[in-house]
PDB file of N, CA and C in Angstrom:
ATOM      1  N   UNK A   1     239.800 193.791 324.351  1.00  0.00           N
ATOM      2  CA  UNK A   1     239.802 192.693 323.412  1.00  0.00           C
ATOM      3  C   UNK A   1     239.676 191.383 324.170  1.00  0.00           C
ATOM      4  N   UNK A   2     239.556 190.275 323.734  1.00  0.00           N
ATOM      5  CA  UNK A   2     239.296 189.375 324.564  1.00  0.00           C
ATOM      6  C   UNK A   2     240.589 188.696 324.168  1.00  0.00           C
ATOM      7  N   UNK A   3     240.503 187.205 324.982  1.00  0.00           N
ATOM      8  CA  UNK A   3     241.640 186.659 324.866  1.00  0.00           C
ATOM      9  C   UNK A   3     242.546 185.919 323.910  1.00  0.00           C
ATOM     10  N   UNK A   4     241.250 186.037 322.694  1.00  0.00           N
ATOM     11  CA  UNK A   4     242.008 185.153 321.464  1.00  0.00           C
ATOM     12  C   UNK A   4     243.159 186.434 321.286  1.00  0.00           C
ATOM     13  N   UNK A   5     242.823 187.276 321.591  1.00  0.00           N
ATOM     14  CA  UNK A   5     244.067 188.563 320.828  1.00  0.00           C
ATOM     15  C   UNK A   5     245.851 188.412 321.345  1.00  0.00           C
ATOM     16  N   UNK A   6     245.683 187.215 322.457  1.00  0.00           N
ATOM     17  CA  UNK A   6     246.890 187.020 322.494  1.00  0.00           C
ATOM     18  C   UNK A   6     247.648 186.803 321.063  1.00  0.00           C
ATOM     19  N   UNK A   7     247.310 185.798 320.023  1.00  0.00           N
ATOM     20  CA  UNK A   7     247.721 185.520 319.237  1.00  0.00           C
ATOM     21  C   UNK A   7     248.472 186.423 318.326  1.00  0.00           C
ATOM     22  N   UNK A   8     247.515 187.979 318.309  1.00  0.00           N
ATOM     23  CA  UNK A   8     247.803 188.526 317.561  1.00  0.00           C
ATOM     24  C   UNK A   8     249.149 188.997 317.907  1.00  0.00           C
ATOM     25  N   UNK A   9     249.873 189.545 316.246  1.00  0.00           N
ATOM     26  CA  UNK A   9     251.238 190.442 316.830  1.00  0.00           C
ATOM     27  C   UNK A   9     250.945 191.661 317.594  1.00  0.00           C
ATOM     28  N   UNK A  10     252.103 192.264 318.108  1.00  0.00           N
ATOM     29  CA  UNK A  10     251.406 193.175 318.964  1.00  0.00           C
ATOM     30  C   UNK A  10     251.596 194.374 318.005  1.00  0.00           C
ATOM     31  N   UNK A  11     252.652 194.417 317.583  1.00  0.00           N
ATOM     32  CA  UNK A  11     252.581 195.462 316.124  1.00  0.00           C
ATOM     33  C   UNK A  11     251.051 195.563 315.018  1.00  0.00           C
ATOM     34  N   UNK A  12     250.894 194.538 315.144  1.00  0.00           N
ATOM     35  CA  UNK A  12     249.341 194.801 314.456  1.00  0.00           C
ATOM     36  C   UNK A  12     248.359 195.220 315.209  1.00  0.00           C
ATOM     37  N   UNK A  13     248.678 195.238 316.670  1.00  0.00           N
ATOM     38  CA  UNK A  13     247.458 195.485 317.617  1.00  0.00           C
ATOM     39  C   UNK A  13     247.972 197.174 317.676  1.00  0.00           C
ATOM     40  N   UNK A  14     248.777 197.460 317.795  1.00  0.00           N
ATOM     41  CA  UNK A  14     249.030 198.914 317.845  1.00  0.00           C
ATOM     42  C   UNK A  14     248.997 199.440 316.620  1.00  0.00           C
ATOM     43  N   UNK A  15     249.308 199.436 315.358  1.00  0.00           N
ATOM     44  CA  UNK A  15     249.048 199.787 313.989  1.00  0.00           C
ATOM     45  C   UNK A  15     247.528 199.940 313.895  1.00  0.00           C
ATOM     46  N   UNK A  16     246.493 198.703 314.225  1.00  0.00           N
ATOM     47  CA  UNK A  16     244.604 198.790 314.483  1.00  0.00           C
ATOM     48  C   UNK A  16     244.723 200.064 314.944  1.00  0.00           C
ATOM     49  N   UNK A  17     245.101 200.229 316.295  1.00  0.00           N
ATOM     50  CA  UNK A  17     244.581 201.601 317.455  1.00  0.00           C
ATOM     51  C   UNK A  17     245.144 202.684 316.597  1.00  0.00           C
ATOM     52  N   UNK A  18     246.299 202.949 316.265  1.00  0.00           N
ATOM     53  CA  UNK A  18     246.951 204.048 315.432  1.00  0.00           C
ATOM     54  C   UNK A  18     245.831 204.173 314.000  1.00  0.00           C
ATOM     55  N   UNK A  19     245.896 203.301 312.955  1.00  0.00           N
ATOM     56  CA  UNK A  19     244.167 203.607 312.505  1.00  0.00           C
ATOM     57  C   UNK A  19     242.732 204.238 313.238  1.00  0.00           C
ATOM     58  N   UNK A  20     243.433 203.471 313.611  1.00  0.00           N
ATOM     59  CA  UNK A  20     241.168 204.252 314.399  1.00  0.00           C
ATOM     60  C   UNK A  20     241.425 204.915 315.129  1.00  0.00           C
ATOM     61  N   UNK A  21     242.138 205.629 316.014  1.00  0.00           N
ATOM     62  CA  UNK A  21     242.358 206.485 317.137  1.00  0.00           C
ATOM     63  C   UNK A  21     244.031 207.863 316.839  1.00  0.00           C
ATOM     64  N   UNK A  22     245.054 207.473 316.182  1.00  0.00           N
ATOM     65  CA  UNK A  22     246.298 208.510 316.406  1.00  0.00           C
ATOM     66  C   UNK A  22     246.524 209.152 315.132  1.00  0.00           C
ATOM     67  N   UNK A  23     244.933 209.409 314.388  1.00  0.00           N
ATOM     68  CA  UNK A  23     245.632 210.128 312.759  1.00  0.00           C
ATOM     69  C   UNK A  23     246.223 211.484 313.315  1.00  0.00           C
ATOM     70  N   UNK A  24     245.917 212.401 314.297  1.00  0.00           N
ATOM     71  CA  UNK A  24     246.778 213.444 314.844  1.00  0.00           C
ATOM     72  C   UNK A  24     247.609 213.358 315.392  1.00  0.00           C
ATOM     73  N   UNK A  25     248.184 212.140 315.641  1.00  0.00           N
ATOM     74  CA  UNK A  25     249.265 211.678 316.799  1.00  0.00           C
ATOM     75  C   UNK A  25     249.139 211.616 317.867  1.00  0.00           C
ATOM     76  N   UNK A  26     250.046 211.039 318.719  1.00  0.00           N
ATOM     77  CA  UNK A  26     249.591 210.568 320.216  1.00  0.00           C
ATOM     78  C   UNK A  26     250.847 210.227 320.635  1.00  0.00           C
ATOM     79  N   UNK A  27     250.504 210.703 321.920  1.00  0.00           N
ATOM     80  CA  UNK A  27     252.228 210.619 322.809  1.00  0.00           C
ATOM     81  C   UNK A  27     252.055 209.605 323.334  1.00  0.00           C
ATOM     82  N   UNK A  28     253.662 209.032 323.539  1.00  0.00           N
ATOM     83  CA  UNK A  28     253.844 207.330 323.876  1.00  0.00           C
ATOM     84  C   UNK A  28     253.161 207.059 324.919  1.00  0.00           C
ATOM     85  N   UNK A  29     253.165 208.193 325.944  1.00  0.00           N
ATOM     86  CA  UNK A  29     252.346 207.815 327.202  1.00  0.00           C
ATOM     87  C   UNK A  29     250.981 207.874 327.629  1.00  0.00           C
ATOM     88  N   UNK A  30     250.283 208.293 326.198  1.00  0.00           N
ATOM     89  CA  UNK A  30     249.101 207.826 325.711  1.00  0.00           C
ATOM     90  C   UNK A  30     248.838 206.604 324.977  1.00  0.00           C
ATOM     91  N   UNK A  31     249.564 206.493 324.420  1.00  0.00           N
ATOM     92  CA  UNK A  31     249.674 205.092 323.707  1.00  0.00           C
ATOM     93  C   UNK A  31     249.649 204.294 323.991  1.00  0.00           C
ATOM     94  N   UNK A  32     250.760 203.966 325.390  1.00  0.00           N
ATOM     95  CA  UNK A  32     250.854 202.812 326.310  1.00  0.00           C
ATOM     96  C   UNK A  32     249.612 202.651 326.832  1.00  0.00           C
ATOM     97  N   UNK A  33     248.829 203.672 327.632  1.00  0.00           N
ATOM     98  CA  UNK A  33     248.052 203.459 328.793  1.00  0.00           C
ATOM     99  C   UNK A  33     246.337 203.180 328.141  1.00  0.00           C
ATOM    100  N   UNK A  34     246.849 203.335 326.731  1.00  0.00           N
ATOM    101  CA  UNK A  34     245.336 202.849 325.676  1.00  0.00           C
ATOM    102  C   UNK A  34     245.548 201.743 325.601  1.00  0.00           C
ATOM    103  N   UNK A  35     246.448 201.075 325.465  1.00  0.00           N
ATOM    104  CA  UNK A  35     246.825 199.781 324.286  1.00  0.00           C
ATOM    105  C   UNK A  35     246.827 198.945 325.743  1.00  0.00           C
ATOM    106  N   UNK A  36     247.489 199.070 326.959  1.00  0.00           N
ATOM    107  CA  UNK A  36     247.351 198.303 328.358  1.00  0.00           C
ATOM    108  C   UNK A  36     246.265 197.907 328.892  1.00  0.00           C
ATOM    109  N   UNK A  37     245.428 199.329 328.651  1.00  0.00           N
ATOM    110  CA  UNK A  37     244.259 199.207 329.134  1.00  0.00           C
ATOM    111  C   UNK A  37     243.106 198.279 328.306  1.00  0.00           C
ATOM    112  N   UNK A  38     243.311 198.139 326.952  1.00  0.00           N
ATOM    113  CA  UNK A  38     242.205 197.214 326.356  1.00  0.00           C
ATOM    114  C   UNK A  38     243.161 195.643 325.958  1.00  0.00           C
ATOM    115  N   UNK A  39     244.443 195.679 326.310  1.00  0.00           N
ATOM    116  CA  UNK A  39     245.340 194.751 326.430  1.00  0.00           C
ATOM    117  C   UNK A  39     246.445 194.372 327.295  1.00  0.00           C
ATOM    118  N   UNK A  40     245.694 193.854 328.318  1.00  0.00           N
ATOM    119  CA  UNK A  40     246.875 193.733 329.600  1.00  0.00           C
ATOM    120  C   UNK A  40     247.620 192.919 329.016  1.00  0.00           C
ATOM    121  N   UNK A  41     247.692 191.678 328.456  1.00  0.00           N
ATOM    122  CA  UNK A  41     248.560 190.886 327.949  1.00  0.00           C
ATOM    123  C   UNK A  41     250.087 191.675 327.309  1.00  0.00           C
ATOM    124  N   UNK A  42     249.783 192.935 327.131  1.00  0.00           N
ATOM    125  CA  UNK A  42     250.770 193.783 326.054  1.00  0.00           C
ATOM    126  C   UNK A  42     251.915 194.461 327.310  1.00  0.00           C
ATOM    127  N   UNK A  43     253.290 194.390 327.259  1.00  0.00           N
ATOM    128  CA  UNK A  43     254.295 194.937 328.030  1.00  0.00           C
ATOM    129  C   UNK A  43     255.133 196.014 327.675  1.00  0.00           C
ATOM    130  N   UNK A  44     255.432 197.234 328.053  1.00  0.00           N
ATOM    131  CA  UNK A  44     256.008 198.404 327.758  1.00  0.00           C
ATOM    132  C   UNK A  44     257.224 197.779 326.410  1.00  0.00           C
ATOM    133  N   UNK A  45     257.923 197.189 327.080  1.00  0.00           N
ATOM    134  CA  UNK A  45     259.409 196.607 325.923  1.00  0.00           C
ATOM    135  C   UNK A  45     258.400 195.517 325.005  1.00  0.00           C
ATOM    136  N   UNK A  46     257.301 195.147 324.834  1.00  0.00           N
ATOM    137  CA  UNK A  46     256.638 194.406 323.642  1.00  0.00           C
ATOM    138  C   UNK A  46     255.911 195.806 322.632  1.00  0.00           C
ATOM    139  N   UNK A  47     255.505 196.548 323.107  1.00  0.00           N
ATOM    140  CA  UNK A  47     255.333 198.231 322.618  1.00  0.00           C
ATOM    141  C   UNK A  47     256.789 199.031 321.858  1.00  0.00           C
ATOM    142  N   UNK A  48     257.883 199.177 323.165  1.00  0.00           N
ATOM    143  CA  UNK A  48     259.034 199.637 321.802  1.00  0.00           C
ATOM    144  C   UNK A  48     259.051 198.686 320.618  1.00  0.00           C
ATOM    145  N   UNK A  49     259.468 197.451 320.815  1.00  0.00           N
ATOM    146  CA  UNK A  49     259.655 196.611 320.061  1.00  0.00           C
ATOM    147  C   UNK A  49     258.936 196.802 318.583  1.00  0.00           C
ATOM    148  N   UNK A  50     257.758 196.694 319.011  1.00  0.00           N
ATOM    149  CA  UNK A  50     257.106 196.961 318.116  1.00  0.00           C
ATOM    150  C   UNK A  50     256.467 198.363 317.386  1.00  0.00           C
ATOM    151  N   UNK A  51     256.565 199.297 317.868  1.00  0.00           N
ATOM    152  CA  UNK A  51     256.860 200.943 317.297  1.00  0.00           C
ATOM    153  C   UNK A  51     258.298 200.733 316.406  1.00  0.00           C
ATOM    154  N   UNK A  52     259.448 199.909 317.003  1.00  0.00           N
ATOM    155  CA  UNK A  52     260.374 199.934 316.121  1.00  0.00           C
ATOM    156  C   UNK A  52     260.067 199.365 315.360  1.00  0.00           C
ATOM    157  N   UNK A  53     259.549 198.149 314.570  1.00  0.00           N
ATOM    158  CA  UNK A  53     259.166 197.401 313.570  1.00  0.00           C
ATOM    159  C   UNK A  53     258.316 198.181 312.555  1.00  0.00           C
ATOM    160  N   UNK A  54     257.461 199.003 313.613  1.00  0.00           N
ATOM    161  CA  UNK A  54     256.479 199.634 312.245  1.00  0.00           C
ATOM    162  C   UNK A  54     257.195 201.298 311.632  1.00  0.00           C
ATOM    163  N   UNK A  55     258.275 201.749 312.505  1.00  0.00           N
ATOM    164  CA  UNK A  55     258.981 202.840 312.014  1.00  0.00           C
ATOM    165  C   UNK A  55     259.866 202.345 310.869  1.00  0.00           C
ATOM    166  N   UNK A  56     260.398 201.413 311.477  1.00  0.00           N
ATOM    167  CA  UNK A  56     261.115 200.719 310.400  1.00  0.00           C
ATOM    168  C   UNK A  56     260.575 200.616 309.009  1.00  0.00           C
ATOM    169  N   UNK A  57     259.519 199.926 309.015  1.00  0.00           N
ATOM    170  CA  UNK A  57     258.419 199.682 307.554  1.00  0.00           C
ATOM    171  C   UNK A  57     257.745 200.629 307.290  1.00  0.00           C
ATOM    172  N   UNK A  58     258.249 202.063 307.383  1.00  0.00           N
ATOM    173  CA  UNK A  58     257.503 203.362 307.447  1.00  0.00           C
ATOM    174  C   UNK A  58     255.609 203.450 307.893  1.00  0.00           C
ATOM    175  N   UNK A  59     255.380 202.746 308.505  1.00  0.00           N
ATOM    176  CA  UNK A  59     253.782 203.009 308.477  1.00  0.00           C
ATOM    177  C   UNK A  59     253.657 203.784 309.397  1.00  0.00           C
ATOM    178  N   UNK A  60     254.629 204.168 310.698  1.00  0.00           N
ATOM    179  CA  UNK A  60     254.408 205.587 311.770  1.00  0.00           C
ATOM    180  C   UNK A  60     255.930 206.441 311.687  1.00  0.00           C
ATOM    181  N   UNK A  61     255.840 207.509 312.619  1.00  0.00           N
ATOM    182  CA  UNK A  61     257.222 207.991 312.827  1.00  0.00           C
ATOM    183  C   UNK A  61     257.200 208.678 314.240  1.00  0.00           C
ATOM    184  N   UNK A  62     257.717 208.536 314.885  1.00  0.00           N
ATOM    185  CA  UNK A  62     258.273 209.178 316.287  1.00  0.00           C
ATOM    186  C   UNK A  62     258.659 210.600 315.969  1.00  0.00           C
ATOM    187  N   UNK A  63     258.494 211.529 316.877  1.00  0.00           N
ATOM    188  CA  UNK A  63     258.985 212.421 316.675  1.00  0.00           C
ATOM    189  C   UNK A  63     258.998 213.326 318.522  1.00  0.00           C
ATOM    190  N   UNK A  64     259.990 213.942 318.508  1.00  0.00           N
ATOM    191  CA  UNK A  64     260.220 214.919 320.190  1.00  0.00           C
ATOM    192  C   UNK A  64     258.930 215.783 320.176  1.00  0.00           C
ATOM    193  N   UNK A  65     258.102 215.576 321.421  1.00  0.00           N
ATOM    194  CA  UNK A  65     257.195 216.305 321.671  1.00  0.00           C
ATOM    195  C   UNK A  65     257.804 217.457 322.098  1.00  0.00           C
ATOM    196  N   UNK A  66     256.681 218.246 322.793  1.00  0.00           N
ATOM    197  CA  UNK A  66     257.410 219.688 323.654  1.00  0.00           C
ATOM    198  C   UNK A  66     257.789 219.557 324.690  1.00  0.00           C
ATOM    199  N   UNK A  67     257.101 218.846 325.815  1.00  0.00           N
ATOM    200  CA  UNK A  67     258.078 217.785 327.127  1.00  0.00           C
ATOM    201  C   UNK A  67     259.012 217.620 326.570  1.00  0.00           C
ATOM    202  N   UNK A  68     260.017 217.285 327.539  1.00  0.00           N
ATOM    203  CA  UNK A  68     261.398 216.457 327.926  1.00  0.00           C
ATOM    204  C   UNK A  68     261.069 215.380 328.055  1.00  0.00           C
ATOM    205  N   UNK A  69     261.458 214.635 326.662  1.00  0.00           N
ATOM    206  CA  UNK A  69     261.376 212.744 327.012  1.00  0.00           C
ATOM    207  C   UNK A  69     260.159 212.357 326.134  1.00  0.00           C
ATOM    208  N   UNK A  70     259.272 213.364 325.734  1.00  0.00           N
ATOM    209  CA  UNK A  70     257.735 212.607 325.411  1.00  0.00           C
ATOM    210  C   UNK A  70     257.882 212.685 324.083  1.00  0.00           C
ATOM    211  N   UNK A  71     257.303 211.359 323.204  1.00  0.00           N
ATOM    212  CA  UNK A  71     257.657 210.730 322.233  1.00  0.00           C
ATOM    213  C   UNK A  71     256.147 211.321 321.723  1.00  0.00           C
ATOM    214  N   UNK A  72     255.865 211.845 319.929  1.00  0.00           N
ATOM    215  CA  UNK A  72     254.529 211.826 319.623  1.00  0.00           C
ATOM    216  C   UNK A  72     254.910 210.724 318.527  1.00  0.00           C
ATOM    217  N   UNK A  73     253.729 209.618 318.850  1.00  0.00           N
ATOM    218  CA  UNK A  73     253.461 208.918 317.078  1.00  0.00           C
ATOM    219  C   UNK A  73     252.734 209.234 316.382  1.00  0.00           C
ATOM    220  N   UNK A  74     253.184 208.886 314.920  1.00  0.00           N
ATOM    221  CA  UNK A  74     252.452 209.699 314.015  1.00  0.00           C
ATOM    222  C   UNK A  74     252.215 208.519 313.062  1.00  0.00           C
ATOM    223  N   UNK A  75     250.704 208.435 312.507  1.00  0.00           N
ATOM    224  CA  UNK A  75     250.858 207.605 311.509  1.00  0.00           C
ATOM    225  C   UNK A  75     250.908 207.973 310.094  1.00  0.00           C
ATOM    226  N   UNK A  76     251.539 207.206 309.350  1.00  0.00           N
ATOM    227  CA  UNK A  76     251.832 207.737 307.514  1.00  0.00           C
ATOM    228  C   UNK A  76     251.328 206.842 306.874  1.00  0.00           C
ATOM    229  N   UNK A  77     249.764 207.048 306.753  1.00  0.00           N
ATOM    230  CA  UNK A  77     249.119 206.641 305.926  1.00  0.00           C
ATOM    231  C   UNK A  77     249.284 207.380 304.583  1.00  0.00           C
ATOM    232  N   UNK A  78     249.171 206.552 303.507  1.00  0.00           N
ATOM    233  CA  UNK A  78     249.463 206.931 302.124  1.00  0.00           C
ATOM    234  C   UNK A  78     251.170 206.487 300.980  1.00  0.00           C
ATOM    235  N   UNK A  79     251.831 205.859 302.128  1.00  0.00           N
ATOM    236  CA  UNK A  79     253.141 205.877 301.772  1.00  0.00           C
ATOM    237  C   UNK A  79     253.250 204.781 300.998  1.00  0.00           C
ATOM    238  N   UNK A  80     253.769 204.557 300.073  1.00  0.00           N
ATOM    239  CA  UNK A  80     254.218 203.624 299.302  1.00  0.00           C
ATOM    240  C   UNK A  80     255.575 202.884 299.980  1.00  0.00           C
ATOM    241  N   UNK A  81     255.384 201.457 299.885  1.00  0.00           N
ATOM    242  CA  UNK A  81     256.573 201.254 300.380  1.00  0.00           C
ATOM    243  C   UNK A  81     256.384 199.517 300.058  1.00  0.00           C
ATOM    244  N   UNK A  82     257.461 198.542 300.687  1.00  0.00           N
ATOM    245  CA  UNK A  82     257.041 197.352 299.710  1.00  0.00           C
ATOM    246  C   UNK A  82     257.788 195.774 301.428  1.00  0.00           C
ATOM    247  N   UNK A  83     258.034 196.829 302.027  1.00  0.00           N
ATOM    248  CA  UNK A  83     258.523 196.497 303.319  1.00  0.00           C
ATOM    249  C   UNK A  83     256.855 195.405 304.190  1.00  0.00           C
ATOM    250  N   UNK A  84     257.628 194.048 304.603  1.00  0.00           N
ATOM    251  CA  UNK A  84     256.782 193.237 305.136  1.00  0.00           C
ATOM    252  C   UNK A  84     257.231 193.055 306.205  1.00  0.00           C
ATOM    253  N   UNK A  85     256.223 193.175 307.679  1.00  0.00           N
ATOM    254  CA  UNK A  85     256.972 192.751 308.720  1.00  0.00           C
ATOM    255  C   UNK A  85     256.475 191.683 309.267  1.00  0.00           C
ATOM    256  N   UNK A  86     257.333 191.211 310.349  1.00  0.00           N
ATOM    257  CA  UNK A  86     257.482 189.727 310.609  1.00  0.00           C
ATOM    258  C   UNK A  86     256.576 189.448 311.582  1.00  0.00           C
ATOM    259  N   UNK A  87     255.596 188.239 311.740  1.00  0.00           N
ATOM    260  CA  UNK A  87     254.706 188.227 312.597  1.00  0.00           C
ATOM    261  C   UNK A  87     255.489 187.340 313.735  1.00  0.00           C
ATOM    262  N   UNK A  88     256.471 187.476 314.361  1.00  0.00           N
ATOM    263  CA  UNK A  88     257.424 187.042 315.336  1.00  0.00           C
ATOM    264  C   UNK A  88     257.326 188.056 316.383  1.00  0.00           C
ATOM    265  N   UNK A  89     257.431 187.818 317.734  1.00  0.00           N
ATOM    266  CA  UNK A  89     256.419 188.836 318.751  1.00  0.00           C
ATOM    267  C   UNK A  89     257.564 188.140 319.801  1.00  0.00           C
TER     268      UNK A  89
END
């Protein structure tokens, strides 16, 4: 992305990639090393942060992979829900 994308939240920049790329899910340590790689600006604790914001507002869900430790996200497209999150980063 180029550099105007600083602006963006980073929860919206990972929610984009989870659209177009994790409808089967994707382990965190795929996640990170996608979202770093087309956004260096983006930092591991700006990533939880924001996985927590969008679990929170149901639009993904975490769940224990088969590793020890490895996180899969999942996105839940279709959900009804009425939850707005905060563009504060």
């Amino acid at each position: 992305m180029t550099s105007s994308s600083t602006s963006l939240p980073v929860w919206y920049v990972i929610y984009g990639f989870l659209k177009k790329y994790g409808e089967e899910g994707i382990t965190d340590k795929e996640l990170y090393e996608r979202i770093v790689s087309e956004n260096p600006w983006i930092s591991l604790p700006q990533i939880s942060e924001a996985l927590l914001k969008l679990e929170a507002a149901g639009k993904i869900r975490t769940v224990r992979g088969g590793k020890k430790g490895t996180l899969v996200i999942e996105l839940l497209e279709g959900r009804k829900h009425r939850y707005v999150l905060s563009d504060e980063d």
